[in-house]
PDB file of N, CA and C in Angstrom:
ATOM      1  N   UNK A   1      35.849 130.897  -2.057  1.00  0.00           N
ATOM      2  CA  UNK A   1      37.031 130.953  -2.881  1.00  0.00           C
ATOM      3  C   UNK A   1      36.663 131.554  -4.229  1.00  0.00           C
ATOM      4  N   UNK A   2      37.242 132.123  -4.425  1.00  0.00           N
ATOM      5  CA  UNK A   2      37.383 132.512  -6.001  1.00  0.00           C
ATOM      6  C   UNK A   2      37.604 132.343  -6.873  1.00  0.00           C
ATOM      7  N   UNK A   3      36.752 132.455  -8.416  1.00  0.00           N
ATOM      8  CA  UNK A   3      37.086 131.478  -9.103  1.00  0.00           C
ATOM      9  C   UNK A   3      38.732 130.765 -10.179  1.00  0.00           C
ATOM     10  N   UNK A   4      39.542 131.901  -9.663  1.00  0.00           N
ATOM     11  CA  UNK A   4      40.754 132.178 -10.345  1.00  0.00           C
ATOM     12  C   UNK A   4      41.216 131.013  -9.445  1.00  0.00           C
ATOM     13  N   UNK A   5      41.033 131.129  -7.920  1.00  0.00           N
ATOM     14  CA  UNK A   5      42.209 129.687  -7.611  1.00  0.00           C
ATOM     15  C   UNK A   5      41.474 128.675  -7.297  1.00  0.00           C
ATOM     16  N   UNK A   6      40.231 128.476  -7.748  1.00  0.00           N
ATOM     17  CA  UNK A   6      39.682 127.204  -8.119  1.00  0.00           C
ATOM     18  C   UNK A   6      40.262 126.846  -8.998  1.00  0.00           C
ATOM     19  N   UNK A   7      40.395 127.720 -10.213  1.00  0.00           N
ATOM     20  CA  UNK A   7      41.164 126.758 -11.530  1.00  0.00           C
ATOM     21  C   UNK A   7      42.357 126.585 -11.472  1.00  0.00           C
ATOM     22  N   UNK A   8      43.542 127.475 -10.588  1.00  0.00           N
ATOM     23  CA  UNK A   8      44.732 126.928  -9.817  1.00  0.00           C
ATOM     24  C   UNK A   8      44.944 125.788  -9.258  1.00  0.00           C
ATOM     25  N   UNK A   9      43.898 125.792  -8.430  1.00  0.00           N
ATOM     26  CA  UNK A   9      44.044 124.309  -7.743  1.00  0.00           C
ATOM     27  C   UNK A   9      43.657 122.988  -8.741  1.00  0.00           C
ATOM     28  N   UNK A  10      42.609 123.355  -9.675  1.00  0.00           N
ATOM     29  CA  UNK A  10      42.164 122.479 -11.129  1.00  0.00           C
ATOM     30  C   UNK A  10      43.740 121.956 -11.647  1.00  0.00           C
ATOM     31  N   UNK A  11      44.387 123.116 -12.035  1.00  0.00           N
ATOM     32  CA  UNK A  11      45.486 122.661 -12.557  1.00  0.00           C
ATOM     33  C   UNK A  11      46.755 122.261 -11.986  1.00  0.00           C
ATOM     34  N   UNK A  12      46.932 122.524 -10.260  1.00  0.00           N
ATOM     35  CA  UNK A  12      47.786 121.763  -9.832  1.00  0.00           C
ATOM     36  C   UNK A  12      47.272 120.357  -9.291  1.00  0.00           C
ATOM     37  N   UNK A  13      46.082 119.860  -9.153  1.00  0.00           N
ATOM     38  CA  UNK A  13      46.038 118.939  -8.512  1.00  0.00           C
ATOM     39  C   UNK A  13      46.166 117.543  -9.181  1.00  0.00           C
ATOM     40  N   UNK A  14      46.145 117.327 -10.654  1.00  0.00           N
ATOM     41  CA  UNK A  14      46.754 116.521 -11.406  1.00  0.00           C
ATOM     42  C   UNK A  14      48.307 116.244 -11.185  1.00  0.00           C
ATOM     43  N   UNK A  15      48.899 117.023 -10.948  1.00  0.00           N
ATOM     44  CA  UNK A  15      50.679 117.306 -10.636  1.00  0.00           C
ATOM     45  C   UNK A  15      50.595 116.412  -9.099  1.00  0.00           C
ATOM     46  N   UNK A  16      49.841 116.637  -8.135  1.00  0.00           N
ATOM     47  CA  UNK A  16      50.256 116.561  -6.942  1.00  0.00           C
ATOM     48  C   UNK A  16      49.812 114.806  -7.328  1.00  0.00           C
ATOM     49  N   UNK A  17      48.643 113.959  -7.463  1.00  0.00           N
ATOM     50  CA  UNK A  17      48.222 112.824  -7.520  1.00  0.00           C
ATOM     51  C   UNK A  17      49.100 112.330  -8.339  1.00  0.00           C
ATOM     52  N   UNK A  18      49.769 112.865  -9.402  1.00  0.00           N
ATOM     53  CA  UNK A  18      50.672 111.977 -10.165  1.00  0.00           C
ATOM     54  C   UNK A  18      51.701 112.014  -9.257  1.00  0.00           C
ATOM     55  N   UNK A  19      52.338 112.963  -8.522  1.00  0.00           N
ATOM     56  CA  UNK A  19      53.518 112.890  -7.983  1.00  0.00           C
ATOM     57  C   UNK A  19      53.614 111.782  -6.397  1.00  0.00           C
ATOM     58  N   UNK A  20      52.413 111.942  -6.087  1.00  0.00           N
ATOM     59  CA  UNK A  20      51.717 110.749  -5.181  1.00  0.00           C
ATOM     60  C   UNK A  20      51.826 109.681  -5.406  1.00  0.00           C
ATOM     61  N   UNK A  21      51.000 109.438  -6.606  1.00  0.00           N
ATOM     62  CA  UNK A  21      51.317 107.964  -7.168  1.00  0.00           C
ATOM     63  C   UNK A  21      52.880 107.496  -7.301  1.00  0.00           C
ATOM     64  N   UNK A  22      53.211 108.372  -7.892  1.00  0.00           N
ATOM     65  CA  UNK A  22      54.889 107.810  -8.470  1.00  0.00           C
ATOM     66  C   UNK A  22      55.612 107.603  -7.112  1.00  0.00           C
ATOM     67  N   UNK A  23      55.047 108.295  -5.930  1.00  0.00           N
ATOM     68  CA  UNK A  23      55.570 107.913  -4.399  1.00  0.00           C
ATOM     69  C   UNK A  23      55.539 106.714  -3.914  1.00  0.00           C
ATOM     70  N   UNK A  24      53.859 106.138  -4.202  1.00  0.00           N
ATOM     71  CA  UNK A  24      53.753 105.214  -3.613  1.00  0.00           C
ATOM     72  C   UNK A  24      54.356 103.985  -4.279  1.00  0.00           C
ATOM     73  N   UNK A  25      53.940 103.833  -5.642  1.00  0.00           N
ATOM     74  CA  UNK A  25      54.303 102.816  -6.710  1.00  0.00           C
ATOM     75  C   UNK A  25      56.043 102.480  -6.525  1.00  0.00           C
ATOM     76  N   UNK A  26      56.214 103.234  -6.499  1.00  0.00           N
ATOM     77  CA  UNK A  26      57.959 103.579  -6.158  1.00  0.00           C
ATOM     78  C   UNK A  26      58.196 102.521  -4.559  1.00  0.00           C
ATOM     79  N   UNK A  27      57.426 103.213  -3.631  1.00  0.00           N
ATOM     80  CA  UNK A  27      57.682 102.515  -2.192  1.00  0.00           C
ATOM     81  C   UNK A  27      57.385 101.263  -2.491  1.00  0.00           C
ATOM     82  N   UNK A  28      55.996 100.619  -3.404  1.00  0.00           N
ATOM     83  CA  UNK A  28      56.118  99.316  -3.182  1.00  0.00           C
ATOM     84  C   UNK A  28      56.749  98.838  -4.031  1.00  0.00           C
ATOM     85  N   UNK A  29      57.094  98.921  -4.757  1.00  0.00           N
ATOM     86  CA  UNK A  29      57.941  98.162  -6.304  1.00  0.00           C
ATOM     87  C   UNK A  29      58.980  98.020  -4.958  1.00  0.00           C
ATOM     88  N   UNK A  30      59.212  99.004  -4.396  1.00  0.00           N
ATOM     89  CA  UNK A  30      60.669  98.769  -3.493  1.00  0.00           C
ATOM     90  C   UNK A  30      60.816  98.054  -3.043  1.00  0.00           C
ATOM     91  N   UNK A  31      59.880  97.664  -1.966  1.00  0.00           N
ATOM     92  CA  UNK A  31      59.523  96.784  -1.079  1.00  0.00           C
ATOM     93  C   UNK A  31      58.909  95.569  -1.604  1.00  0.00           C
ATOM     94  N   UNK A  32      59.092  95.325  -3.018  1.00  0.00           N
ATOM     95  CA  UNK A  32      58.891  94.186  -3.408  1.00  0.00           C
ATOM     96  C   UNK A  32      59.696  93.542  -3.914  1.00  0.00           C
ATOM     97  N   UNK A  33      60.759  94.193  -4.123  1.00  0.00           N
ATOM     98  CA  UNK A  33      62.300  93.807  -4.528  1.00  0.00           C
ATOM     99  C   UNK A  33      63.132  93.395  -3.390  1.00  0.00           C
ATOM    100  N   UNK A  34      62.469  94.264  -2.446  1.00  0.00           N
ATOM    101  CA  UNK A  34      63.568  93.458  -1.170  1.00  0.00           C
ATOM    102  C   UNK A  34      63.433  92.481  -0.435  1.00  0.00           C
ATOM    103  N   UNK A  35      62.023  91.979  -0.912  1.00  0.00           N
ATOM    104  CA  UNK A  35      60.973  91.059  -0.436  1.00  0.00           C
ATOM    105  C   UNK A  35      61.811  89.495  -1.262  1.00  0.00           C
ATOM    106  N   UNK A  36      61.446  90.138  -2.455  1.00  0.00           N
ATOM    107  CA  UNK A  36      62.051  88.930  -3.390  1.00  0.00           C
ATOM    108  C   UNK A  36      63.710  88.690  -3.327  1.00  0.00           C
ATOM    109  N   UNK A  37      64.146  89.350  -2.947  1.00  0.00           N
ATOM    110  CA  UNK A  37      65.508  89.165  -3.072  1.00  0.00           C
ATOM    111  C   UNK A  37      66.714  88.733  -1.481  1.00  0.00           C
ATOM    112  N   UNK A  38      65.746  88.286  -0.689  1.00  0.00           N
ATOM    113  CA  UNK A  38      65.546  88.229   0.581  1.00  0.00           C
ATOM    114  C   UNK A  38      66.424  89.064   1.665  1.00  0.00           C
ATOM    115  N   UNK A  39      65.840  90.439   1.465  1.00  0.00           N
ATOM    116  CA  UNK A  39      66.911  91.528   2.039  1.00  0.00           C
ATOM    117  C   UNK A  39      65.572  91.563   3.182  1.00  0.00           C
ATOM    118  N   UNK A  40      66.022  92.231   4.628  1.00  0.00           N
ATOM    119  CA  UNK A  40      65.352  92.294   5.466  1.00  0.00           C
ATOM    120  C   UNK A  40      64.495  93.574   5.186  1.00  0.00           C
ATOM    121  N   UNK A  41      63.451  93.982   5.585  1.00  0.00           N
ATOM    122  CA  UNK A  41      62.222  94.979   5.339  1.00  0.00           C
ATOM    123  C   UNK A  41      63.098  95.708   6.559  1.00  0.00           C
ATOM    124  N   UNK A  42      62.540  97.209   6.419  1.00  0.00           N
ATOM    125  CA  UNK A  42      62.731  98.079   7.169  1.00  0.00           C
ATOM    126  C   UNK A  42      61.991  98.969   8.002  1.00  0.00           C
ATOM    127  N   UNK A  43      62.057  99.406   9.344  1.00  0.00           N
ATOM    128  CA  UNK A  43      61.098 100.499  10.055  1.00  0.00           C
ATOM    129  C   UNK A  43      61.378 101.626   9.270  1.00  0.00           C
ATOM    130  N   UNK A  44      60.260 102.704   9.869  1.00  0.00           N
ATOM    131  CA  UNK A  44      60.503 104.023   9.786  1.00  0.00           C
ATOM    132  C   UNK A  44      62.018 104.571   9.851  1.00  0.00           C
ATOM    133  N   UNK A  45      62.625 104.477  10.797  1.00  0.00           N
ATOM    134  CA  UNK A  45      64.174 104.584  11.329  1.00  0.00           C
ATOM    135  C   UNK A  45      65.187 103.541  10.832  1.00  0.00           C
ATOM    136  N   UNK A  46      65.037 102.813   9.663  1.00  0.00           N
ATOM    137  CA  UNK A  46      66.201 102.101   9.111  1.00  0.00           C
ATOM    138  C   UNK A  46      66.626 100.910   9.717  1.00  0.00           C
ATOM    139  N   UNK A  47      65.827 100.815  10.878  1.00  0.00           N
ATOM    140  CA  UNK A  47      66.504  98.708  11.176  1.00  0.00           C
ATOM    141  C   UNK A  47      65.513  98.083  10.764  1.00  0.00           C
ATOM    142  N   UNK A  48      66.722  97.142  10.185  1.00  0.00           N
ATOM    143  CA  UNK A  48      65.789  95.685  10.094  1.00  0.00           C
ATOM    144  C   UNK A  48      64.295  95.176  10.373  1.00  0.00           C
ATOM    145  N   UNK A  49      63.608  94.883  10.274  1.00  0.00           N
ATOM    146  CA  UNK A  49      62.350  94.201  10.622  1.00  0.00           C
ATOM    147  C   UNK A  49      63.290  92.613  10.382  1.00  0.00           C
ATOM    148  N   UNK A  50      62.426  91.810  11.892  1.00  0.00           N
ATOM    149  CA  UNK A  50      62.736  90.616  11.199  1.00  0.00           C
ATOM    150  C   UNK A  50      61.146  89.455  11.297  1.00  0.00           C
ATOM    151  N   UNK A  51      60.927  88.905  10.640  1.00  0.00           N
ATOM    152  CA  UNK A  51      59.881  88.348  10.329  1.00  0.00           C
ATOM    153  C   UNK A  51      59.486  87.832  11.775  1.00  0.00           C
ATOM    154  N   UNK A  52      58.536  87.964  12.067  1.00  0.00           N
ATOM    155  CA  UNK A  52      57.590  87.403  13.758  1.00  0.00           C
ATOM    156  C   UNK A  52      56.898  86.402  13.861  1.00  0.00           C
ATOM    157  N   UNK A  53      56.550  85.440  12.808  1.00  0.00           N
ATOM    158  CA  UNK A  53      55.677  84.710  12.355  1.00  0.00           C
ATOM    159  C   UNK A  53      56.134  83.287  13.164  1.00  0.00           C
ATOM    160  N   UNK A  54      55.288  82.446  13.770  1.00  0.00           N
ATOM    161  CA  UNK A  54      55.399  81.219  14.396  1.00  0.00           C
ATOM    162  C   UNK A  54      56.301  80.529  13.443  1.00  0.00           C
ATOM    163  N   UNK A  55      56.099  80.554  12.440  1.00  0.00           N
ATOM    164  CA  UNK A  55      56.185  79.476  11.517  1.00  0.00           C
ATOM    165  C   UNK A  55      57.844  79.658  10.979  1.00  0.00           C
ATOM    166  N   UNK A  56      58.408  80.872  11.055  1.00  0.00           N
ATOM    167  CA  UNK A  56      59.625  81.232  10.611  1.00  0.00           C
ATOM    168  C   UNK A  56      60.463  81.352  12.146  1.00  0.00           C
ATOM    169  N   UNK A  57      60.371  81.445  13.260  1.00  0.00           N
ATOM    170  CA  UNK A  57      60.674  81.086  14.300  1.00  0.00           C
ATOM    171  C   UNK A  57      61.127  79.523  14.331  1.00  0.00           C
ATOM    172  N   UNK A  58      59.891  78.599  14.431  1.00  0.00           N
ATOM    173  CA  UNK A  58      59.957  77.226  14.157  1.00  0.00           C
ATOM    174  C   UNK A  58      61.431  76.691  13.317  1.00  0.00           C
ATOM    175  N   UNK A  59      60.549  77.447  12.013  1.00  0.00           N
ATOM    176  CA  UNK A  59      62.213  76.874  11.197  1.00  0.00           C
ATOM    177  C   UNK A  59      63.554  77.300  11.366  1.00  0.00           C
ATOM    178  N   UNK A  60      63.665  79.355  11.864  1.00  0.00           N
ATOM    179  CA  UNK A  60      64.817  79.099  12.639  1.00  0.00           C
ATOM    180  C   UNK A  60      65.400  77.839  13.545  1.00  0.00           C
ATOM    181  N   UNK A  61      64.567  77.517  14.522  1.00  0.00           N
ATOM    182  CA  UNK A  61      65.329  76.718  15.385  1.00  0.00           C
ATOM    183  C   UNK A  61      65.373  75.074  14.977  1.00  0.00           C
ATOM    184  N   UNK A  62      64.817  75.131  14.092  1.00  0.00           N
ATOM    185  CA  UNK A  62      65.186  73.567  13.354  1.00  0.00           C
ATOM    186  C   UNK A  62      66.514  73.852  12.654  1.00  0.00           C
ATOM    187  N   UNK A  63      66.753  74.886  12.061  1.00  0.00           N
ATOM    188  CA  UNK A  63      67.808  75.022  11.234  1.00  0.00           C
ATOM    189  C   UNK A  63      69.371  74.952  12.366  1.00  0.00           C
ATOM    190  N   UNK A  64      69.134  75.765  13.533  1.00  0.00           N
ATOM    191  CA  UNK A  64      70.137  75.985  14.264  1.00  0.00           C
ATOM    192  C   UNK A  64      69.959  74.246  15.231  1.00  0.00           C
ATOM    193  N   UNK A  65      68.995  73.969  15.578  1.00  0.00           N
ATOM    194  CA  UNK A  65      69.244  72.151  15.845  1.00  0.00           C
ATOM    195  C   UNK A  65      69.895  71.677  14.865  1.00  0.00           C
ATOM    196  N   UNK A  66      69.596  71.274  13.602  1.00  0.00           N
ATOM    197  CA  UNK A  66      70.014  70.617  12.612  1.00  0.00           C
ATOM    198  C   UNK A  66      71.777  71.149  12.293  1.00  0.00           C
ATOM    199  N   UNK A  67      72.152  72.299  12.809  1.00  0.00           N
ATOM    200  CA  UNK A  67      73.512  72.889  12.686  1.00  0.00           C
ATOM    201  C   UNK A  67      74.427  72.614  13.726  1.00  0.00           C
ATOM    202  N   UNK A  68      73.843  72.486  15.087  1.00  0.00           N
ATOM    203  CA  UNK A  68      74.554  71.744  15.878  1.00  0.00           C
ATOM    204  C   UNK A  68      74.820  70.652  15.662  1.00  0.00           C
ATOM    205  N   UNK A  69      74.234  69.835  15.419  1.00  0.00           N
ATOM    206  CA  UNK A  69      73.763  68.296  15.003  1.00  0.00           C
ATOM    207  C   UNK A  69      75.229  67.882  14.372  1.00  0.00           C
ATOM    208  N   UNK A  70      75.220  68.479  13.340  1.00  0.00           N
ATOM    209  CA  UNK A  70      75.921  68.782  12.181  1.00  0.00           C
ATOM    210  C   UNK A  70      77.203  68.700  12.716  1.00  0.00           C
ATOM    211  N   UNK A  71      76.953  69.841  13.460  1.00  0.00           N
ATOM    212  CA  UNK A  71      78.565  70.308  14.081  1.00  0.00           C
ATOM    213  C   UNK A  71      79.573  69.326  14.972  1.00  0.00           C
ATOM    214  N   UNK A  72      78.086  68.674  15.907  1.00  0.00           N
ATOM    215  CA  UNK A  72      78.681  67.345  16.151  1.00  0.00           C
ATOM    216  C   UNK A  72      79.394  66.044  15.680  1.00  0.00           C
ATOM    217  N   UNK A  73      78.631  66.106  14.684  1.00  0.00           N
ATOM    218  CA  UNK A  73      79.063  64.650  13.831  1.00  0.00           C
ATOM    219  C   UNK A  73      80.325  65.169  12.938  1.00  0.00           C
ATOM    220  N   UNK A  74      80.655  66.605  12.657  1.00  0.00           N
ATOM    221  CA  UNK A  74      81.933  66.627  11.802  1.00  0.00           C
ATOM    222  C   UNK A  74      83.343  66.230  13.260  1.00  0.00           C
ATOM    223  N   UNK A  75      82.550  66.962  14.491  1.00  0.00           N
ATOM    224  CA  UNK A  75      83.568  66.715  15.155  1.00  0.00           C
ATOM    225  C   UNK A  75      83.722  65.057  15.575  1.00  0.00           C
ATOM    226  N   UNK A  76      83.172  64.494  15.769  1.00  0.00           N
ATOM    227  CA  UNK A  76      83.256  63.047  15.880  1.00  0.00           C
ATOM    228  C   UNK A  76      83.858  62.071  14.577  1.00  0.00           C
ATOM    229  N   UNK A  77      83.525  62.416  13.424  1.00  0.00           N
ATOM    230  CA  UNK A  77      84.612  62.601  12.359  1.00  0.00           C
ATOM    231  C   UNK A  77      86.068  63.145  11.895  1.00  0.00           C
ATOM    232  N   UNK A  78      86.403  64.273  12.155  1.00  0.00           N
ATOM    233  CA  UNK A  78      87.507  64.380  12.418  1.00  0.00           C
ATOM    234  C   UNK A  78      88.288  63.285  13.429  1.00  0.00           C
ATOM    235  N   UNK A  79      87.790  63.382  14.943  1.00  0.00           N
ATOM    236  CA  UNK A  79      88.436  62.148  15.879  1.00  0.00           C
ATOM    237  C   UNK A  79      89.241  60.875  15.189  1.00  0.00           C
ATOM    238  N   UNK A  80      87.633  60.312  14.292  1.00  0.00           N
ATOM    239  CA  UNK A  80      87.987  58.955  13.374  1.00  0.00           C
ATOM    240  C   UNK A  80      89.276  59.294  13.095  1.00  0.00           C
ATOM    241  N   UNK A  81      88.986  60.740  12.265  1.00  0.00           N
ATOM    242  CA  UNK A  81      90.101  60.285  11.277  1.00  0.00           C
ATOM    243  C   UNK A  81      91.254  60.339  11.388  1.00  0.00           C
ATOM    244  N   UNK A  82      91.290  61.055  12.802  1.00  0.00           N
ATOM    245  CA  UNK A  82      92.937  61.314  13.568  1.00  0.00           C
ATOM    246  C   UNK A  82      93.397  60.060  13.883  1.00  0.00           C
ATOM    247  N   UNK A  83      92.165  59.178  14.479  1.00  0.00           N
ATOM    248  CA  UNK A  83      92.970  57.537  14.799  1.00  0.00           C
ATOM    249  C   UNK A  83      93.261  56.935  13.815  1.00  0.00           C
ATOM    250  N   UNK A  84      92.600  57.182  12.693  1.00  0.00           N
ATOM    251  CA  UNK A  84      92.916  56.330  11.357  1.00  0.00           C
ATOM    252  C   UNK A  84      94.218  56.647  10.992  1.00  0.00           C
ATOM    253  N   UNK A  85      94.500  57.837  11.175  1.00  0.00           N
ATOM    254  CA  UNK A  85      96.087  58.093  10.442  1.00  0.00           C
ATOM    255  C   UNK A  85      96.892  57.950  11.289  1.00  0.00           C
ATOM    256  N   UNK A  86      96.735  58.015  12.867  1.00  0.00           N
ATOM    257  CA  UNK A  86      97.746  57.565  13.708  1.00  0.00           C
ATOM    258  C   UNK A  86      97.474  55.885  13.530  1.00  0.00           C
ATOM    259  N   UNK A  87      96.788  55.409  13.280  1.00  0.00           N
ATOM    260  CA  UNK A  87      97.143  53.749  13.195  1.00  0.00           C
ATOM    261  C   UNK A  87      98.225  53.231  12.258  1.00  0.00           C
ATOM    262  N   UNK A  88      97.633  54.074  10.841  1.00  0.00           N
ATOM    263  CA  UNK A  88      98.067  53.818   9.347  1.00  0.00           C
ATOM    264  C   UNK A  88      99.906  54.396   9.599  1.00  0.00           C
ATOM    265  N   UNK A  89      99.797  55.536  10.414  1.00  0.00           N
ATOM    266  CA  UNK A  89     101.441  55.902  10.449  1.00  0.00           C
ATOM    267  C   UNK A  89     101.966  55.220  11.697  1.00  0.00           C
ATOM    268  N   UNK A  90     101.316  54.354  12.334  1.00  0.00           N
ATOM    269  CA  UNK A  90     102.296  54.005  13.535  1.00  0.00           C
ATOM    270  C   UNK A  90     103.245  52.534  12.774  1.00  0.00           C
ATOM    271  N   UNK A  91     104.465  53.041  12.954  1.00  0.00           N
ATOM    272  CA  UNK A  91     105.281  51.770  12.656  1.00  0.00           C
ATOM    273  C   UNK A  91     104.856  50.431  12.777  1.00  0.00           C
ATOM    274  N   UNK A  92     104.558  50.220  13.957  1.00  0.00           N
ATOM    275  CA  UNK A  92     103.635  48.484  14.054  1.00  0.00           C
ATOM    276  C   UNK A  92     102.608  48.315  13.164  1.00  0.00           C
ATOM    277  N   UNK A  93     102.064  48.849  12.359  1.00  0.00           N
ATOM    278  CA  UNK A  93     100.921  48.594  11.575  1.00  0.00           C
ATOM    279  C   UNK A  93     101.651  48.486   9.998  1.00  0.00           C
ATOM    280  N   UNK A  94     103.056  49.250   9.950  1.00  0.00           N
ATOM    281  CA  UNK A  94     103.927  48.582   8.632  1.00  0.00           C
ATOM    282  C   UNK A  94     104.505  47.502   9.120  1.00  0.00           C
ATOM    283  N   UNK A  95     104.890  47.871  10.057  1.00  0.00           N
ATOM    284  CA  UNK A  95     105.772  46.142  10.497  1.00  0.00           C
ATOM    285  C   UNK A  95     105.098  45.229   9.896  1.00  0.00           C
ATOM    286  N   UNK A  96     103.551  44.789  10.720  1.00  0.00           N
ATOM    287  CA  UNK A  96     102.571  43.626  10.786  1.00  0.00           C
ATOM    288  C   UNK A  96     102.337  43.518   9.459  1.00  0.00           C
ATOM    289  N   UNK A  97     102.441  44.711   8.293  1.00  0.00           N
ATOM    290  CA  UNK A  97     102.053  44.029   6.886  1.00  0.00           C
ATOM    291  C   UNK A  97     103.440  43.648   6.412  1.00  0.00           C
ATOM    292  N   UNK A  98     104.677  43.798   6.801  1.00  0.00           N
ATOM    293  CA  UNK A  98     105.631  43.355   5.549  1.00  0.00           C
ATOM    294  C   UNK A  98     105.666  42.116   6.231  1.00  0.00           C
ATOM    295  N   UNK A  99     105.423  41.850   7.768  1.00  0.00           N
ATOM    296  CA  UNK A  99     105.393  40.524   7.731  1.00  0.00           C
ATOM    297  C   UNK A  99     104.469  39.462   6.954  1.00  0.00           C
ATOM    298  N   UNK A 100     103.421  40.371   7.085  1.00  0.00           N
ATOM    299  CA  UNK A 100     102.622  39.440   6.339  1.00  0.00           C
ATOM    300  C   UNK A 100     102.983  39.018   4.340  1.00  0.00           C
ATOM    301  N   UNK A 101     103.502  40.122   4.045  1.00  0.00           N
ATOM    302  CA  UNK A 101     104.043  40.198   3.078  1.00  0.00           C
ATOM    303  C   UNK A 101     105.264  39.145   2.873  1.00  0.00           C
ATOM    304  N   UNK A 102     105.818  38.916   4.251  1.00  0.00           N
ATOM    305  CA  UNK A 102     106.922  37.645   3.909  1.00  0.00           C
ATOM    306  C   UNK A 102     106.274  36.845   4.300  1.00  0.00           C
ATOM    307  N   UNK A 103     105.534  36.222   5.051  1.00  0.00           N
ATOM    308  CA  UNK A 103     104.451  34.465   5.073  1.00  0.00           C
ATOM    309  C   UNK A 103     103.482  34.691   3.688  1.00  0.00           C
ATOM    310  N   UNK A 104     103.393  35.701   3.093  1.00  0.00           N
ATOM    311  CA  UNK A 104     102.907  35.458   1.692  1.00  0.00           C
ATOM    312  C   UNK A 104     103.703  34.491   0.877  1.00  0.00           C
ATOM    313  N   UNK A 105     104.402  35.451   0.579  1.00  0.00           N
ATOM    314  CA  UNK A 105     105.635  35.533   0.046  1.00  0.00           C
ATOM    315  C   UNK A 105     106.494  33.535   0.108  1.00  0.00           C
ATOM    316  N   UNK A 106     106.405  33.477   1.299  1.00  0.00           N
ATOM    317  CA  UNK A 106     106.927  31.955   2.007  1.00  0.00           C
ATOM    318  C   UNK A 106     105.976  30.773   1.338  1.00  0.00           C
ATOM    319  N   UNK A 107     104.569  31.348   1.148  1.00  0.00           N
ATOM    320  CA  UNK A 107     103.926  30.163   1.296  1.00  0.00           C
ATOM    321  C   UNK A 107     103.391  30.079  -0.480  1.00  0.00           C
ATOM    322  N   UNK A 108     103.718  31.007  -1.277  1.00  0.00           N
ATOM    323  CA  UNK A 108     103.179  31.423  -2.434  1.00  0.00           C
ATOM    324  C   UNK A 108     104.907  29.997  -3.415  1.00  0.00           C
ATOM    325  N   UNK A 109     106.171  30.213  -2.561  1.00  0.00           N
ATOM    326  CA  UNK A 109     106.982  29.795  -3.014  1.00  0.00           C
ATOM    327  C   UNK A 109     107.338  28.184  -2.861  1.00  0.00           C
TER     328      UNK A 109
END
């Protein structure tokens, strides 16, 4: 080579390593923001990565047990509370207190 684009290449190759750097620094700052901000990581081709790890598996399925679980007991709650208000609105359950309200009432006098 000659010495004219030896010093060509002298003076572009500062340009190319800075422009490198600012590539990479850039990719991970990126990928450290999406890390922290709990956005899913990405392939080459734009889907999702989703974490593979035993340990995040595990807690998926504790989370989705613990959500059924859940799901159960609101529905077994609701039930309650449908009998509670059909008791509280069924006429015989005012009846039985104003009676009681008059043997109060009877025995107070």
């Amino acid at each position: 080579m000659s010495p004219e684009v030896l010093t060509a290449l002298g003076d572009i190759a500062p340009m190319v390593v800075a422009v490198t750097g600012f590539g990479v620094g850039g990719w991970v700052i990126t990928t450290w923001m999406r890390i922290r901000n709990g956005y899913p990581l990405e392939n080459s081709w734009g889907k999702p990565i989703y974490p593979q790890g035993s340990e995040e598996k595990e807690r998926i399925r504790l989370l989705t047990q613990e959500n059924a679980q859940l799901h159960a007991e609101l529905g077994s709650i609701k039930d309650r509370l449908a009998n509670v208000e059909r008791i509280v609105t069924d006429s015989g359950y005012a009846l039985t207190h104003q009676i009681e309200a008059l043997r109060d009432n009877k025995t107070t006098n």
